[in-house]
Structures are given as C-alpha cells and as structure tokens.
PDB file of N, CA and C in Angstrom:
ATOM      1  N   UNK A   1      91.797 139.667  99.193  1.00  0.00           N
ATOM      2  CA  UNK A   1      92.418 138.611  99.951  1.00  0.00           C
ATOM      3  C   UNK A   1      92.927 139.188 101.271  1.00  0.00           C
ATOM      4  N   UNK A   2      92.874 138.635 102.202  1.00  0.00           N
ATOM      5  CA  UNK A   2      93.254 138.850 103.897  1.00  0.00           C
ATOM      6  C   UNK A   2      94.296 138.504 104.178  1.00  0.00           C
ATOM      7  N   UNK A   3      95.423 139.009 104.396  1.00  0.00           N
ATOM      8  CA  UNK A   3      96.981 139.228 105.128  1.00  0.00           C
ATOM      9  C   UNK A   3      96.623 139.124 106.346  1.00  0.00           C
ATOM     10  N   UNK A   4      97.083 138.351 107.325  1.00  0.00           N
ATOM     11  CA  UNK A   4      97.458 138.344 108.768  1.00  0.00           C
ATOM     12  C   UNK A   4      98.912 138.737 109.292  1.00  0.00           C
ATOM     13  N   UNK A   5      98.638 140.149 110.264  1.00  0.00           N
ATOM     14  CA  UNK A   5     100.095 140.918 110.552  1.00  0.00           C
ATOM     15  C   UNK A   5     100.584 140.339 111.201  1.00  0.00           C
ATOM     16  N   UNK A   6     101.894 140.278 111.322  1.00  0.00           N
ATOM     17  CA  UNK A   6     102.342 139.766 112.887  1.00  0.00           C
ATOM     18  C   UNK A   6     102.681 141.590 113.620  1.00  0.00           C
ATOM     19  N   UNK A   7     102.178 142.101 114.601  1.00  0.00           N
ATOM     20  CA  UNK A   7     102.560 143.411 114.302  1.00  0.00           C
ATOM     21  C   UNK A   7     102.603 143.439 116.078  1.00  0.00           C
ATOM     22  N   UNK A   8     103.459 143.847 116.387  1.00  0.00           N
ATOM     23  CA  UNK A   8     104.097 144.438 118.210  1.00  0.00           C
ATOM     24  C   UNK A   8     103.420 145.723 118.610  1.00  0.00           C
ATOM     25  N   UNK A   9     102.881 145.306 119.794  1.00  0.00           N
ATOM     26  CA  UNK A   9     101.942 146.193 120.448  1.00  0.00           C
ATOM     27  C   UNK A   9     102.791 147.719 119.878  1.00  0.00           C
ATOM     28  N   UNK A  10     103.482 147.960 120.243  1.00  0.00           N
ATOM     29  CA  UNK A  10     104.546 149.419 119.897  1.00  0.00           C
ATOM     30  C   UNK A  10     104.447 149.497 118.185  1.00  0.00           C
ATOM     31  N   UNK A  11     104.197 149.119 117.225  1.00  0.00           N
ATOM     32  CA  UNK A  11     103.639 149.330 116.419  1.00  0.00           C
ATOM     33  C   UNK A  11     102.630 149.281 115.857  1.00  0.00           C
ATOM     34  N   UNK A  12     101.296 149.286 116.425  1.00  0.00           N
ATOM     35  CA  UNK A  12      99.984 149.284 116.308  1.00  0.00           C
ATOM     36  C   UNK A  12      99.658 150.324 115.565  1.00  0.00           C
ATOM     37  N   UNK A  13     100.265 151.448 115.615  1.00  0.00           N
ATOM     38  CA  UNK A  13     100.028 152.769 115.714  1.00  0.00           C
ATOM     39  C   UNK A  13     100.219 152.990 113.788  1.00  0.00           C
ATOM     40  N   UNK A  14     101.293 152.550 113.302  1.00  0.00           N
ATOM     41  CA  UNK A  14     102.082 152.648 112.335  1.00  0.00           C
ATOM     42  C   UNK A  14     101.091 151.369 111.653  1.00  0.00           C
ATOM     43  N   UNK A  15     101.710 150.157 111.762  1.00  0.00           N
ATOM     44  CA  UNK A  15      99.894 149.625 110.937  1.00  0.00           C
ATOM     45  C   UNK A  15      98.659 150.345 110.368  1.00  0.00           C
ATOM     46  N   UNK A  16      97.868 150.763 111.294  1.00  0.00           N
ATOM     47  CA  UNK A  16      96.625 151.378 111.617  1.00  0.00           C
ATOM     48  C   UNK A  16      96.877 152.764 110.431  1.00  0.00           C
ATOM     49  N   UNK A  17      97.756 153.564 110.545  1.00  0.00           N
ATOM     50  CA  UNK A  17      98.299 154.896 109.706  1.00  0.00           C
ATOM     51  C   UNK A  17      98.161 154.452 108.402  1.00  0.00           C
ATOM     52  N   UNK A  18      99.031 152.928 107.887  1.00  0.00           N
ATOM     53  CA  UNK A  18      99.074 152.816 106.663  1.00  0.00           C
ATOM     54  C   UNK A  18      97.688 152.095 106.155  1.00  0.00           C
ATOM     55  N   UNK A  19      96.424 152.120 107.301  1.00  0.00           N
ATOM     56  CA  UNK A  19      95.277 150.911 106.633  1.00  0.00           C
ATOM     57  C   UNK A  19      95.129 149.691 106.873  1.00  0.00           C
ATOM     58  N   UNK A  20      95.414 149.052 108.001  1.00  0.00           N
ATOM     59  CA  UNK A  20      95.701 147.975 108.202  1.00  0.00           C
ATOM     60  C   UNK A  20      94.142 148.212 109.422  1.00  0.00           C
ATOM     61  N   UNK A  21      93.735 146.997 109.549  1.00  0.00           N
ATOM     62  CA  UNK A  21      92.681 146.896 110.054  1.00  0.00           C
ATOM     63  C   UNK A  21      93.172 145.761 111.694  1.00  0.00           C
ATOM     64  N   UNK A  22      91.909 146.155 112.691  1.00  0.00           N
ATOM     65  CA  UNK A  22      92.062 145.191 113.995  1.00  0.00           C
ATOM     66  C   UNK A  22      91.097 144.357 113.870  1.00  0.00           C
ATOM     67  N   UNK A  23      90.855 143.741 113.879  1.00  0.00           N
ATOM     68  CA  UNK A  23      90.076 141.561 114.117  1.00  0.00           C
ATOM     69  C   UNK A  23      89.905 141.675 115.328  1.00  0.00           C
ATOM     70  N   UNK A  24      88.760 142.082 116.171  1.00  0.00           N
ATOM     71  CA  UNK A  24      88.691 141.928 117.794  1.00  0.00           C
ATOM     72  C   UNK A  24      88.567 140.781 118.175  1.00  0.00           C
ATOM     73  N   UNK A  25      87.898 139.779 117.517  1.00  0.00           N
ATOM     74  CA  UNK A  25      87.962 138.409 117.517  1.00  0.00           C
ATOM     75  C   UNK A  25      89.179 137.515 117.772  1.00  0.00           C
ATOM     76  N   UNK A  26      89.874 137.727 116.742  1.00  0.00           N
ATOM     77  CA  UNK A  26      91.100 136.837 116.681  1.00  0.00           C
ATOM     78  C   UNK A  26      92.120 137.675 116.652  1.00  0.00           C
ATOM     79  N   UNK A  27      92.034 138.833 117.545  1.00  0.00           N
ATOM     80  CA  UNK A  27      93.129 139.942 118.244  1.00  0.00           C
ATOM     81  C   UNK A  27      94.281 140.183 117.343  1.00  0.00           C
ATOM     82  N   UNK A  28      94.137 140.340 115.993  1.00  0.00           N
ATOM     83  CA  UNK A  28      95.257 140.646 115.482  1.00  0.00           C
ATOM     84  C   UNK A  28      95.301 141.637 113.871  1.00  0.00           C
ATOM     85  N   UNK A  29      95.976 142.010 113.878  1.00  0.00           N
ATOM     86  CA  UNK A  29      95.880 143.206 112.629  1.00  0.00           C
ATOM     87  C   UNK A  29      95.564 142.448 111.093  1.00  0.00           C
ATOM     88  N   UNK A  30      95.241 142.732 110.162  1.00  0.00           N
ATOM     89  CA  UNK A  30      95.464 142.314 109.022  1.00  0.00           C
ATOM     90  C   UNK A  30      95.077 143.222 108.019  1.00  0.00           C
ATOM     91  N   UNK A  31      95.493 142.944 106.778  1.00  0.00           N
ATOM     92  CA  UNK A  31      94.828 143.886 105.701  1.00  0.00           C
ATOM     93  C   UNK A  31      94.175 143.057 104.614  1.00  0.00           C
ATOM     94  N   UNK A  32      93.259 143.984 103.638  1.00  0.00           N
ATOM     95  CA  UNK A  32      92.352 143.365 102.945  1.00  0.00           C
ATOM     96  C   UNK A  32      92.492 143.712 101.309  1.00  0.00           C
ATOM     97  N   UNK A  33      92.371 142.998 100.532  1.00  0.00           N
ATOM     98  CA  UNK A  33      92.048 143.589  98.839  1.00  0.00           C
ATOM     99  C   UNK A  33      93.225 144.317  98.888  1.00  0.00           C
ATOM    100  N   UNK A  34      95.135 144.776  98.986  1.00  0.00           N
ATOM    101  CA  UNK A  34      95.745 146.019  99.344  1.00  0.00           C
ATOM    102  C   UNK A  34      97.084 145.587  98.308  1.00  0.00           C
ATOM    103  N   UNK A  35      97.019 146.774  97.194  1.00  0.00           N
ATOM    104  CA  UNK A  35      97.429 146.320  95.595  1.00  0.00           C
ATOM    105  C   UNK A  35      98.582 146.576  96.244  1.00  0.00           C
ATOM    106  N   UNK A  36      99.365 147.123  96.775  1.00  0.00           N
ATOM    107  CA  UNK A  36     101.026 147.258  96.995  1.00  0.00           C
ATOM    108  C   UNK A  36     101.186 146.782  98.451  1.00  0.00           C
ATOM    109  N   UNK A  37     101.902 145.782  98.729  1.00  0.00           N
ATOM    110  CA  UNK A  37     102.357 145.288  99.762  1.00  0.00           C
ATOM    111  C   UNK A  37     103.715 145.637 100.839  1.00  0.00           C
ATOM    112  N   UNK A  38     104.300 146.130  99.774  1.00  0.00           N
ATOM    113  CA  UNK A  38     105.499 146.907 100.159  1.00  0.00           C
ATOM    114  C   UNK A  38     105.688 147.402 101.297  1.00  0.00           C
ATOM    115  N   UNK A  39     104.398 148.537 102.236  1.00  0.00           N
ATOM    116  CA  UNK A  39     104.925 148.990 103.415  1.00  0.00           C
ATOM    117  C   UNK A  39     104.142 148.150 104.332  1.00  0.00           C
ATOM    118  N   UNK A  40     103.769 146.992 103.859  1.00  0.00           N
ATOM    119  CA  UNK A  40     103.630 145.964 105.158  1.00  0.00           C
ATOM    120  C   UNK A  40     104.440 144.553 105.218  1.00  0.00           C
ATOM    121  N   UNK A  41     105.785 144.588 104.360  1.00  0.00           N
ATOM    122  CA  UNK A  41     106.381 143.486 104.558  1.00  0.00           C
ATOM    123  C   UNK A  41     107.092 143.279 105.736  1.00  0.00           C
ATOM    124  N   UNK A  42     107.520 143.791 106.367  1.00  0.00           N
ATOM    125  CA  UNK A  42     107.914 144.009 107.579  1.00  0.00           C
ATOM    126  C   UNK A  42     106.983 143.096 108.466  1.00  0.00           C
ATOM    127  N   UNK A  43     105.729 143.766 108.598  1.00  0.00           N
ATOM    128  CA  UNK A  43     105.238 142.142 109.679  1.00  0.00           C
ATOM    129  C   UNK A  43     104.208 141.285 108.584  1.00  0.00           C
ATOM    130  N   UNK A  44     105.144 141.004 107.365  1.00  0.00           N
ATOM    131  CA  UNK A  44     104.233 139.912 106.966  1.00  0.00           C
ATOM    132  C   UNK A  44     105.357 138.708 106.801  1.00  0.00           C
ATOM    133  N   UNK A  45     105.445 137.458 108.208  1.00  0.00           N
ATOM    134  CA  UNK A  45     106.094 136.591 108.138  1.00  0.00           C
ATOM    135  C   UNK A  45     106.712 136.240 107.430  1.00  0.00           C
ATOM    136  N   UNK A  46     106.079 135.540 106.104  1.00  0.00           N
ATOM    137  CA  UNK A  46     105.896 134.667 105.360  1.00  0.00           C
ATOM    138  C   UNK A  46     105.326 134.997 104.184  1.00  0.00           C
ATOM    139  N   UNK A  47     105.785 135.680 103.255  1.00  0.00           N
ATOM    140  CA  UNK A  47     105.074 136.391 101.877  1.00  0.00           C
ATOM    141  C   UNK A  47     104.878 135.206 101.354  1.00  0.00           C
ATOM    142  N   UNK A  48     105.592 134.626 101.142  1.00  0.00           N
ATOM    143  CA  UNK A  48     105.044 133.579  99.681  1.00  0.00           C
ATOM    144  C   UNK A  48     103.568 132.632 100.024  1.00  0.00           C
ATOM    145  N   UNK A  49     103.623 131.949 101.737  1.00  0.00           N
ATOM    146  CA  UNK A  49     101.981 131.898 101.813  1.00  0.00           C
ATOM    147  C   UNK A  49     101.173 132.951 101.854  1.00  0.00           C
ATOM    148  N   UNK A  50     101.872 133.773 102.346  1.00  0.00           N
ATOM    149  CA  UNK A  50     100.603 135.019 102.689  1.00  0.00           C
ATOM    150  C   UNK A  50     100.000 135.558 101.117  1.00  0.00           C
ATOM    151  N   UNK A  51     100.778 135.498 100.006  1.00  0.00           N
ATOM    152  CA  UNK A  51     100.717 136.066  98.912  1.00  0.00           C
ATOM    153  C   UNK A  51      99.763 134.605  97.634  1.00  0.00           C
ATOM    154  N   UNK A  52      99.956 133.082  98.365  1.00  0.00           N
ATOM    155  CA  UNK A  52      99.695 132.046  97.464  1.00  0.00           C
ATOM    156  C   UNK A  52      97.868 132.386  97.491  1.00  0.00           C
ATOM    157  N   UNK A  53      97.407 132.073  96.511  1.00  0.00           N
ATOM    158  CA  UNK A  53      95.696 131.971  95.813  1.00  0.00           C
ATOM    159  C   UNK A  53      95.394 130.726  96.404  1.00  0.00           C
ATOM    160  N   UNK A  54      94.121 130.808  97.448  1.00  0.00           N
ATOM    161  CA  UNK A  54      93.723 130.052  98.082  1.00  0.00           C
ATOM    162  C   UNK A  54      92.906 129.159  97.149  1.00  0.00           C
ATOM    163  N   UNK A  55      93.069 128.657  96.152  1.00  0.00           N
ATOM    164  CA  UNK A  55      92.345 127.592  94.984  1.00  0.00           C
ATOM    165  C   UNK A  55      93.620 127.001  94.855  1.00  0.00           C
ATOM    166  N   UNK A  56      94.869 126.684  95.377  1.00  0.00           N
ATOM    167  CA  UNK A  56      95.937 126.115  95.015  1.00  0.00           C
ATOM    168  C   UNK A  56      95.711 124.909  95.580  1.00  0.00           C
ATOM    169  N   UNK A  57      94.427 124.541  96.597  1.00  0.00           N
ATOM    170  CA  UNK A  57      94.606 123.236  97.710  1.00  0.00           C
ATOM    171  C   UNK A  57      95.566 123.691  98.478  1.00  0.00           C
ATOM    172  N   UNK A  58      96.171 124.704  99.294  1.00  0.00           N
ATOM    173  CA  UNK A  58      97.117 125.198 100.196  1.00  0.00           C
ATOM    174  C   UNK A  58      95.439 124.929 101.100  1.00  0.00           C
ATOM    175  N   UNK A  59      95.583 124.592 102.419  1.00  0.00           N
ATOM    176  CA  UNK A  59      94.688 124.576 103.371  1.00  0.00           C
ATOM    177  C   UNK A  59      95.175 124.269 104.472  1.00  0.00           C
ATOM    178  N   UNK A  60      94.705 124.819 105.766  1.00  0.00           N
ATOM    179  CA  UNK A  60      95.124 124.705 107.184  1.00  0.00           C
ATOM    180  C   UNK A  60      94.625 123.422 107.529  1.00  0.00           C
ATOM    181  N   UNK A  61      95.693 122.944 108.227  1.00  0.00           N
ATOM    182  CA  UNK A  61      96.149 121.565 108.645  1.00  0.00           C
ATOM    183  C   UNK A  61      94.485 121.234 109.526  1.00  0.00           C
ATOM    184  N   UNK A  62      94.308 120.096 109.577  1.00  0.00           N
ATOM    185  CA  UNK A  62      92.906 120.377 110.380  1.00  0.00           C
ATOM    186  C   UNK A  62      93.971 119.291 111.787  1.00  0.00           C
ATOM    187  N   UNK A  63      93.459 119.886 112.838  1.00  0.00           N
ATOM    188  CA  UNK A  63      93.418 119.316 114.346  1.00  0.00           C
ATOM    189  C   UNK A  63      92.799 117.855 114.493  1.00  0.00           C
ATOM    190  N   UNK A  64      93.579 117.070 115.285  1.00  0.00           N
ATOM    191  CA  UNK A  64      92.969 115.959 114.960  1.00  0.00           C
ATOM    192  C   UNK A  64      93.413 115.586 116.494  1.00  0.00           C
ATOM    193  N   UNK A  65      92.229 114.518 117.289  1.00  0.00           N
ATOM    194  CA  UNK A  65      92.486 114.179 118.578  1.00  0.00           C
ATOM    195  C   UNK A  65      93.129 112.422 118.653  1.00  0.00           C
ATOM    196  N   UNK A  66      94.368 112.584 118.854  1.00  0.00           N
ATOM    197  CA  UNK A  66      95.134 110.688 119.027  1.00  0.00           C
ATOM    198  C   UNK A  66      93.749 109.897 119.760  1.00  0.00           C
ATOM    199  N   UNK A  67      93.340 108.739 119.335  1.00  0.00           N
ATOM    200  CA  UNK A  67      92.419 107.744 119.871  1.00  0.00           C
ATOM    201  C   UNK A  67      93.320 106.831 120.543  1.00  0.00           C
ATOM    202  N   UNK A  68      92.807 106.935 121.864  1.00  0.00           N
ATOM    203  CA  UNK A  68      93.785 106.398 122.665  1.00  0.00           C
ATOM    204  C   UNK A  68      92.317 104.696 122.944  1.00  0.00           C
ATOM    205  N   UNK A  69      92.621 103.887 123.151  1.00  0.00           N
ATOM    206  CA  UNK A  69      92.213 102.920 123.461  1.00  0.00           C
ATOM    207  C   UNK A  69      91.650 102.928 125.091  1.00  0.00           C
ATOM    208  N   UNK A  70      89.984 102.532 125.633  1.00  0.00           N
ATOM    209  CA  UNK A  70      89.607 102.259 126.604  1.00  0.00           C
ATOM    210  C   UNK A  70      89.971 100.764 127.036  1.00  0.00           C
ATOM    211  N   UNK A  71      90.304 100.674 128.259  1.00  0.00           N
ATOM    212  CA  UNK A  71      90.175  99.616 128.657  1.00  0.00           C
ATOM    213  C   UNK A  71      88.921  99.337 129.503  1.00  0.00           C
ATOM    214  N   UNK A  72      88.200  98.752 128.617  1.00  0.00           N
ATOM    215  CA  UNK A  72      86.674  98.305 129.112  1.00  0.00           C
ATOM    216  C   UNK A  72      86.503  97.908 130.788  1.00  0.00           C
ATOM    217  N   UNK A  73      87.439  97.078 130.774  1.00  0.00           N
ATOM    218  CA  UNK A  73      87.609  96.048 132.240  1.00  0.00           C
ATOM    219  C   UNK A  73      87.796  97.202 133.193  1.00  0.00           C
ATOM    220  N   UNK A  74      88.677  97.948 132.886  1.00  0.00           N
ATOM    221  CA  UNK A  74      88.647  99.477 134.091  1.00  0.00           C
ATOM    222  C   UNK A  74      87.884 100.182 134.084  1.00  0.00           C
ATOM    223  N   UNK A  75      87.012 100.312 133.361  1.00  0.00           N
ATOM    224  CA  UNK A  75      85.858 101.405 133.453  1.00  0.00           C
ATOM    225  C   UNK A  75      84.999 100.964 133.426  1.00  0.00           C
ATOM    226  N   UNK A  76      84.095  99.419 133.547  1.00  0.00           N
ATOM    227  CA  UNK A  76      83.168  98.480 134.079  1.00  0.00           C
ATOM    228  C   UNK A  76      83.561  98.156 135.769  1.00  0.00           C
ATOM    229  N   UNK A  77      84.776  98.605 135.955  1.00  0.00           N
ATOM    230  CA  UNK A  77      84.999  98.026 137.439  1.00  0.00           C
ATOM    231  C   UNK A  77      84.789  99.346 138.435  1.00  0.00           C
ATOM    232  N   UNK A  78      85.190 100.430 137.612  1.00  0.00           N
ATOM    233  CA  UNK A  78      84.734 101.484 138.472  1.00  0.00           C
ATOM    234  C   UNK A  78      83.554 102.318 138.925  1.00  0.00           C
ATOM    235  N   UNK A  79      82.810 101.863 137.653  1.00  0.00           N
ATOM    236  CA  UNK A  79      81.326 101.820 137.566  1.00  0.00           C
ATOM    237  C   UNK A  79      80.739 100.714 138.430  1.00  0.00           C
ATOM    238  N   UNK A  80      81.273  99.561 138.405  1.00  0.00           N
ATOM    239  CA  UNK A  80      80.441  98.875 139.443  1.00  0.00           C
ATOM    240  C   UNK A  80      80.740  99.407 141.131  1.00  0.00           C
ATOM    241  N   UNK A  81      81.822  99.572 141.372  1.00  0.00           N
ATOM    242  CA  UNK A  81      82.815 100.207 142.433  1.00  0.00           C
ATOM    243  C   UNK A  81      82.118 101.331 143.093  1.00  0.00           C
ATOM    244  N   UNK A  82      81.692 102.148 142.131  1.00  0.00           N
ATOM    245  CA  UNK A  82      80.771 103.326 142.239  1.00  0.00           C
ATOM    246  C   UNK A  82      79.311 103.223 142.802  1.00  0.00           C
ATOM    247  N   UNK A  83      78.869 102.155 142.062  1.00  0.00           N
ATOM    248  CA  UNK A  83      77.406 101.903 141.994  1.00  0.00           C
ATOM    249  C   UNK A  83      77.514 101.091 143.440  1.00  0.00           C
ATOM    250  N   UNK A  84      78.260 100.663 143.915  1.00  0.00           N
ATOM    251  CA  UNK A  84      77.983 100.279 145.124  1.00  0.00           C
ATOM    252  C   UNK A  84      78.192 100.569 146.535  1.00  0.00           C
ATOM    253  N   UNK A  85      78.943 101.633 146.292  1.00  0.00           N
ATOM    254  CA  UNK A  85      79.214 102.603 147.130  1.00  0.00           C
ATOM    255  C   UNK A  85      77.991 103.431 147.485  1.00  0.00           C
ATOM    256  N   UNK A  86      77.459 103.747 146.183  1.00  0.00           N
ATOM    257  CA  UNK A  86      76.301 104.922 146.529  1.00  0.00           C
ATOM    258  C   UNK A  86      75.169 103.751 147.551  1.00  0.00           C
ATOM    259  N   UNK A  87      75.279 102.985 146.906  1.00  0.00           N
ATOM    260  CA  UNK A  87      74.035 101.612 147.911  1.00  0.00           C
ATOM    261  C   UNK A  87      74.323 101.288 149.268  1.00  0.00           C
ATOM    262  N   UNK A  88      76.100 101.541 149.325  1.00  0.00           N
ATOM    263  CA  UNK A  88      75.997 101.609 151.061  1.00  0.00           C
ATOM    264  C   UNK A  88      75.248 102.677 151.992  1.00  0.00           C
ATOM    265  N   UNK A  89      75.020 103.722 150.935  1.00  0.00           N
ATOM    266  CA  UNK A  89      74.568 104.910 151.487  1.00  0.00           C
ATOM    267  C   UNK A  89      73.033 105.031 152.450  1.00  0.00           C
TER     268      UNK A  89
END
C-alpha cells in the first residue's frame, strides 16, 4: 500500500535515508508495502486515512464542473452580430 509524505524540502534527505521513495510525476515522497510506520509518522498527516484498506469504499471525492445555464438569446445574437460584421468586410 502507498503512503503519501508530506515531507519539507530540508528534510528530503532524512526520508530518502529511511526508504522513502520520490514520484517525479506528482513531486512528492511516499512509501510502499513498509511493515513499521513509526519513523515516518512525522510527515504522515493523517494516519488513520493513510493507514484505512482501500476496499472500505473510502474514495477520492471526484471534481465536478457547476452547470451554469446558457442564455440562448445571447449567444444567437452574437453570432449573428459576428456573422455580419465579417460580411461588411
């Protein structure tokens, strides 16, 4: 299972010593499969998620975009607005 560190540039060094791995991707330390947790509680936020079995239905919130309503009448008028502009041309 994968721990995500929270870990300060000035301790990179000390991570890395005890096994802790870098993610160049998503720029941040974590460790993997690691039976004693002990000398990484320090930057592990949040033990009790970091520690919960991902078959619990625990899952990251998914992103969702507000549907904001078009107003047709304004964006038929600017399109015509448009289209006739280019024809004065």
């Amino acid at each position: 299972m994968r721990i995500n560190l929270v870990t300060p540039f000035a301790e990179k060094d000390a991570v890395k010593s005890l096994g802790a791995r870098w993610d160049a991707t998503k720029k941040i330390w974590y460790i993997a499969d690691v039976a004693d947790l002990t000398p990484f509680l320090r930057w592990i936020p949040n033990l009790a998620a970091a520690t919960e079995d991902s078959t619990n239905g625990a899952t990251r919130p998914k992103k969702s975009t507000p549907k904001v309503p078009i107003n047709q009448s304004k964006v038929s008028g600017l399109l015509t607005a448009s289209l006739a502009r280019r024809a004065q041309m």
